[in-house]
C-alpha atoms as a PDB file:
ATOM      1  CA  UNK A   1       4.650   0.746   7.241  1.00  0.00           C
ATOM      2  CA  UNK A   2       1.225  -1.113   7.068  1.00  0.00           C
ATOM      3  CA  UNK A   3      -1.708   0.926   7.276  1.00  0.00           C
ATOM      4  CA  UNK A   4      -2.830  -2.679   9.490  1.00  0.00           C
ATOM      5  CA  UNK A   5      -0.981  -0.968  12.563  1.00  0.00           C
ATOM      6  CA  UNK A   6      -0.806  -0.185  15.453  1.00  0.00           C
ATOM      7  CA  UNK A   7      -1.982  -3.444  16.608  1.00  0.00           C
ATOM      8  CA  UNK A   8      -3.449  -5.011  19.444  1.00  0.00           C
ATOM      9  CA  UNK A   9      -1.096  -6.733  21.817  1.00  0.00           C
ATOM     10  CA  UNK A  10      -1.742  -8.377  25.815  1.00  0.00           C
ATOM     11  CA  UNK A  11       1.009  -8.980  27.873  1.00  0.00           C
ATOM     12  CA  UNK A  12       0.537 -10.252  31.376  1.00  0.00           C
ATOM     13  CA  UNK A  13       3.063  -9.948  34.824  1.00  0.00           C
ATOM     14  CA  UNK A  14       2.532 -12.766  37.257  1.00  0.00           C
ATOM     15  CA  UNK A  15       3.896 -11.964  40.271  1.00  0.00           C
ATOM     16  CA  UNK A  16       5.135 -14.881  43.005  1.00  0.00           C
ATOM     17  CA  UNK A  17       5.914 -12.950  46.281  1.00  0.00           C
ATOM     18  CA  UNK A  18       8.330 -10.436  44.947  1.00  0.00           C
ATOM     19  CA  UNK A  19       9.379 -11.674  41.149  1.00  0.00           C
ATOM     20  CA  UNK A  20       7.739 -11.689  38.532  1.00  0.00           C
ATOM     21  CA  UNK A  21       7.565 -14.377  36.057  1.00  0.00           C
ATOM     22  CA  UNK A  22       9.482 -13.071  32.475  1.00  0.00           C
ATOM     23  CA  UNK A  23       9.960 -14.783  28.734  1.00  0.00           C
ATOM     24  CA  UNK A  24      12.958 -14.858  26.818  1.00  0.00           C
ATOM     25  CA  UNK A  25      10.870 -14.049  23.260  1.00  0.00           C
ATOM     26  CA  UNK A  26      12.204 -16.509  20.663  1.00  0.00           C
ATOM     27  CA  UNK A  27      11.208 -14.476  17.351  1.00  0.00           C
ATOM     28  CA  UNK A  28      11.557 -10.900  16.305  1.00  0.00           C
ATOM     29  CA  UNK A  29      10.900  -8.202  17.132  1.00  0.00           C
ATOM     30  CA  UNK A  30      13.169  -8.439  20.556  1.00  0.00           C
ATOM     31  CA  UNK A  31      13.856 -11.912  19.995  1.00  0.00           C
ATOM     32  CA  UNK A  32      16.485 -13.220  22.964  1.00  0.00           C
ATOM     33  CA  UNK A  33      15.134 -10.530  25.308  1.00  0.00           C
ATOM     34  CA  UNK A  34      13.320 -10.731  28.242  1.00  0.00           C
ATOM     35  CA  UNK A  35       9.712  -9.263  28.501  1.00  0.00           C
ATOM     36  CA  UNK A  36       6.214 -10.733  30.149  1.00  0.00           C
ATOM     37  CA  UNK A  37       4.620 -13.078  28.427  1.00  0.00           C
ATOM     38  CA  UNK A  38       1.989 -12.085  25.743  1.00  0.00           C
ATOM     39  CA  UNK A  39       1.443 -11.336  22.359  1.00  0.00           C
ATOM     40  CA  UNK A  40      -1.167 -10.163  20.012  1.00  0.00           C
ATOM     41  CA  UNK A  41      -4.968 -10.161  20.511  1.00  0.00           C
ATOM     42  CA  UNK A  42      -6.559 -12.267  17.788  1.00  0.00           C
ATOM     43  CA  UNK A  43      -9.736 -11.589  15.510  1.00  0.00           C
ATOM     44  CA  UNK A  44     -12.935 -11.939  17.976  1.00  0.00           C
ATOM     45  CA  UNK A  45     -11.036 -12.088  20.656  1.00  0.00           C
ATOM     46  CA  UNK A  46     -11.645  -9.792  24.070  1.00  0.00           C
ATOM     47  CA  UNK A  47      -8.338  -8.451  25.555  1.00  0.00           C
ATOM     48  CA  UNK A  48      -8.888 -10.730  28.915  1.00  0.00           C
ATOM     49  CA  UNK A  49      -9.511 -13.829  26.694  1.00  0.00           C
ATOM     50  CA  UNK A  50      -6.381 -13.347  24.760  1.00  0.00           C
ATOM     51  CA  UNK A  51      -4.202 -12.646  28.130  1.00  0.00           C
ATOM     52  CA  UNK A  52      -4.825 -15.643  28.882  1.00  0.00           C
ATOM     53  CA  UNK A  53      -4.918 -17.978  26.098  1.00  0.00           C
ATOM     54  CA  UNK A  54      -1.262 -16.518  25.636  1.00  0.00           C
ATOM     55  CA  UNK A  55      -0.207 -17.046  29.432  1.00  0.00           C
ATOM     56  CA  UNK A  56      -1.252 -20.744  28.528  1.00  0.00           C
ATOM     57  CA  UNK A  57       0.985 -21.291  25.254  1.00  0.00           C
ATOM     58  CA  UNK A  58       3.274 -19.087  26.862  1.00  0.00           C
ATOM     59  CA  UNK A  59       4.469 -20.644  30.640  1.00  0.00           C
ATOM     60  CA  UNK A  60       1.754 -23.343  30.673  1.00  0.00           C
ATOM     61  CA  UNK A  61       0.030 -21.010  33.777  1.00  0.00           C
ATOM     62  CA  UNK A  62      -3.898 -20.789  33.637  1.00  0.00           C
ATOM     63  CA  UNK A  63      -4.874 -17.309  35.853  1.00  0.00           C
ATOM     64  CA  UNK A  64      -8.274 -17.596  38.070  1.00  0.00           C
ATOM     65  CA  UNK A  65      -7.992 -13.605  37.962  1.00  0.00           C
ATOM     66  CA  UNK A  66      -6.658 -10.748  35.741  1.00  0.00           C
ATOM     67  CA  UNK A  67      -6.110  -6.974  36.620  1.00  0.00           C
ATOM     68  CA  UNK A  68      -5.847  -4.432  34.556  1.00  0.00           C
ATOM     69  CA  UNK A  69      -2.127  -2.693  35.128  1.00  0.00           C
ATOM     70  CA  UNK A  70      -1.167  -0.644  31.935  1.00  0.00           C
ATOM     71  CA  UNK A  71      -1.748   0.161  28.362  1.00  0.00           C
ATOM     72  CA  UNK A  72       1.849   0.625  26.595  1.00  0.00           C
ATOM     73  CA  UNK A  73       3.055   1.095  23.311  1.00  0.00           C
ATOM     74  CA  UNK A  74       5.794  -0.841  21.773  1.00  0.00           C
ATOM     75  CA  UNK A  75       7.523   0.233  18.683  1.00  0.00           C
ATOM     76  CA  UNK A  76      10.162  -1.040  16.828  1.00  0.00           C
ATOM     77  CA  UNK A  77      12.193   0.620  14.113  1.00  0.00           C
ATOM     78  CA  UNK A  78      13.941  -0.534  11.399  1.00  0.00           C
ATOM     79  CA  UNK A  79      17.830   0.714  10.555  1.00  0.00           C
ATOM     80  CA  UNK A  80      16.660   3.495   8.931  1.00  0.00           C
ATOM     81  CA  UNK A  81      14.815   4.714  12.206  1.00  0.00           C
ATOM     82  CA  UNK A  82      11.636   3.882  10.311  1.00  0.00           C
ATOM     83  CA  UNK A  83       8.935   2.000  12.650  1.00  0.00           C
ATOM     84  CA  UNK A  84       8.596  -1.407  11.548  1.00  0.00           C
ATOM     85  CA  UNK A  85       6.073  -2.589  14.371  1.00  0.00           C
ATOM     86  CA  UNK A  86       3.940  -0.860  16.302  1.00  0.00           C
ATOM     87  CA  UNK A  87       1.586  -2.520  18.823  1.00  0.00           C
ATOM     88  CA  UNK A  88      -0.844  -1.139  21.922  1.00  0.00           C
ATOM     89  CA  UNK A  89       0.145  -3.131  24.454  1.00  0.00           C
ATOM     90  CA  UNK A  90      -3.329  -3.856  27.251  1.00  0.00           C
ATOM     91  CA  UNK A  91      -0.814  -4.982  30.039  1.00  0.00           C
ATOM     92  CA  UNK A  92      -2.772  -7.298  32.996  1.00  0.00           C
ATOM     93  CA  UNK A  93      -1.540  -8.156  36.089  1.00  0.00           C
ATOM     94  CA  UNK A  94      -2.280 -11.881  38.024  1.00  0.00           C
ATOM     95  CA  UNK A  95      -0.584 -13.644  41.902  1.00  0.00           C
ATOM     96  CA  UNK A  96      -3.316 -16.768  41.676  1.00  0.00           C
ATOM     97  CA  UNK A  97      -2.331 -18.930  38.949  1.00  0.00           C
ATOM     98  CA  UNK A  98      -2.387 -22.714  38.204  1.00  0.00           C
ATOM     99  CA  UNK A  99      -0.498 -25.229  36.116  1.00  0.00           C
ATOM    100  CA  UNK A 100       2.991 -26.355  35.833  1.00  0.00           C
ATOM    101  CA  UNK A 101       5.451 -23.938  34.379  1.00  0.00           C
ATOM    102  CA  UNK A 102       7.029 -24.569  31.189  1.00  0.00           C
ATOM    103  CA  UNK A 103       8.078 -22.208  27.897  1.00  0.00           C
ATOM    104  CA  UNK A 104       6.324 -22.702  24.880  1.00  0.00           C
ATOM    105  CA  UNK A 105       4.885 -21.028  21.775  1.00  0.00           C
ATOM    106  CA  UNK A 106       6.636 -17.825  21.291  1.00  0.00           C
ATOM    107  CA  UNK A 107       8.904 -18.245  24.387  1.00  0.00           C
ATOM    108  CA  UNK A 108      12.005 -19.710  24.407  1.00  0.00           C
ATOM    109  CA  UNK A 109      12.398 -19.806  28.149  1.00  0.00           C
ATOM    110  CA  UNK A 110      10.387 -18.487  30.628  1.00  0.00           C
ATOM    111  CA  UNK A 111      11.479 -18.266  34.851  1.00  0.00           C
ATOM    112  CA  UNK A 112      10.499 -15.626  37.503  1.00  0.00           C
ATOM    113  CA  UNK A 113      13.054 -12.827  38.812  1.00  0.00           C
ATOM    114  CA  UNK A 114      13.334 -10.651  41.377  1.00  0.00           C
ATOM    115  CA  UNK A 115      13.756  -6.625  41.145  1.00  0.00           C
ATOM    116  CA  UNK A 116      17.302  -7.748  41.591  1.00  0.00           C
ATOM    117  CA  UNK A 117      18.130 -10.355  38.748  1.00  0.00           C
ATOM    118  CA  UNK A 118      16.104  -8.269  36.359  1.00  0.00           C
ATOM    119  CA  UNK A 119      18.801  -5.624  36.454  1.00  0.00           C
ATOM    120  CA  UNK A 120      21.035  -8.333  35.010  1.00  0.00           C
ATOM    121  CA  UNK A 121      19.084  -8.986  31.869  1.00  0.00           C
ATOM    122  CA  UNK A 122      18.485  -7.995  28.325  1.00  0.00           C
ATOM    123  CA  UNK A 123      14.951  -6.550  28.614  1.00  0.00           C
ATOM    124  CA  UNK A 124      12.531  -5.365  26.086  1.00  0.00           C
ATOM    125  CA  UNK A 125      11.722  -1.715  26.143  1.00  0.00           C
ATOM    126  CA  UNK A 126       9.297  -0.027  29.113  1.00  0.00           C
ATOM    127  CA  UNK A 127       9.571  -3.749  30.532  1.00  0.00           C
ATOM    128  CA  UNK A 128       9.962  -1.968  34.118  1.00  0.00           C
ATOM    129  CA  UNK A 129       7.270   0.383  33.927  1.00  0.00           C
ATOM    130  CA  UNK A 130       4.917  -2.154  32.753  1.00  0.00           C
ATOM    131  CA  UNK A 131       5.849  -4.244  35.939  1.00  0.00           C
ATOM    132  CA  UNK A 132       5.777  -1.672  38.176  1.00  0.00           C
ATOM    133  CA  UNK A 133       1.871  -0.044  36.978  1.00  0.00           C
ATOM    134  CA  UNK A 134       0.621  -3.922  36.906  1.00  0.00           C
ATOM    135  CA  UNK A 135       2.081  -4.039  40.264  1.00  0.00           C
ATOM    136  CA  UNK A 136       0.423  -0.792  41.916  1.00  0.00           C
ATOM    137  CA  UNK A 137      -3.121  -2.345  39.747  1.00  0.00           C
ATOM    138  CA  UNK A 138      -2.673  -5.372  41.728  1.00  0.00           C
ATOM    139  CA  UNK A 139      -2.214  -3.171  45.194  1.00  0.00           C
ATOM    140  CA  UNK A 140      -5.289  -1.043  44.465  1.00  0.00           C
ATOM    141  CA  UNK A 141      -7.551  -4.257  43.405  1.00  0.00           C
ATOM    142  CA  UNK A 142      -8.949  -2.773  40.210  1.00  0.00           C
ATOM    143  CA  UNK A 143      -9.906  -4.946  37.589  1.00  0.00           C
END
C-alpha cells in the first residue's frame, strides 16, 4: 500500500423528512453500491468546502448548512486481504438544501430512501452508522 494513505474523504447525508438521499457509486472501490454522496477532500481544500462541492457534482443539491455527524474509516482490501484503500471519512449531515436533483460525477444514480428501502439495497460498509450519528448531529444542532 501507498505510504499517500489514509486519505481524506467527506461524505454528506441529506435527510428529506425521514430518507435520506443515497448514490449508487459508479467506480471502484464499491462501485454499484449504495452510500451518501461524497468523495475525497482535495489539495487546499477545508472539509466543509469539499462536502459541498461534492454534494454539487454529486445530486446537483447546493446545502445552506452542514453539521458535523461522524468521522469513519473506510477500508478496502484487496483478494489477498491486503488493504488497498484506506480513507478517513469527515461525515456531515444537511435537511435545507437547494437545486434540482440529478446524478452526476462519480454517481451513477442518486434517489432518497427510507429506513425501510435501505434494507433492500447493496450498501457500502458502516453506511448505517454513518446515517444514524449524522442523524443524532442534526438532532443535537452541533455544527
Amino acid at each position: 500500500m501507498s505510504s499517500f494513505y489514509p486519505r481524506a474523504g467527506v461524505s454528506i447525508a441529506v435527510f428529506r423528512g425521514s430518507a435520506v438521499l443515497l448514490v449508487r457509486r459508479g467506480k471502484a472501490p464499491y462501485a454499484g453500491m449504495w452510500s451518501l454522496p461524497g468523495g475525497a477532500v482535495l489539495l487546499g481544500e477545508t472539509a466543509r468546502e469539499a462536502a459541498g462541492r461534492e454534494l454539487f457534482e454529486e445530486t446537483g443539491f447546493l446545502a445552506s448548512a452542514l453539521t458535523l455527524g461522524d468521522v469513519a474509516d473506510a477500508l478496502a482490501r484487496d483478494d489477498e486481504g491486503a488493504v488497498a484503500v484506506h480513507y478517513m471519512i469527515a461525515v456531515f449531515a444537511a435537511e435545507d438544501v437547494t437545486g434540482v436533483l440529478a446524478a452526476g460525477g462519480d454517481a451513477a444514480e442518486a434517489r432518497f430512501f427510507t429506513d425501510e428501502q435501505r434494507v433492500r439495497l447493496v450498501c457500502t460498509p458502516g453506511l448505517e452508522t454513518a446515517i444514524g450519528n449524522a442523524k443524532a448531529a442534526l438532532s443535537k444542532g452541533s455544527s
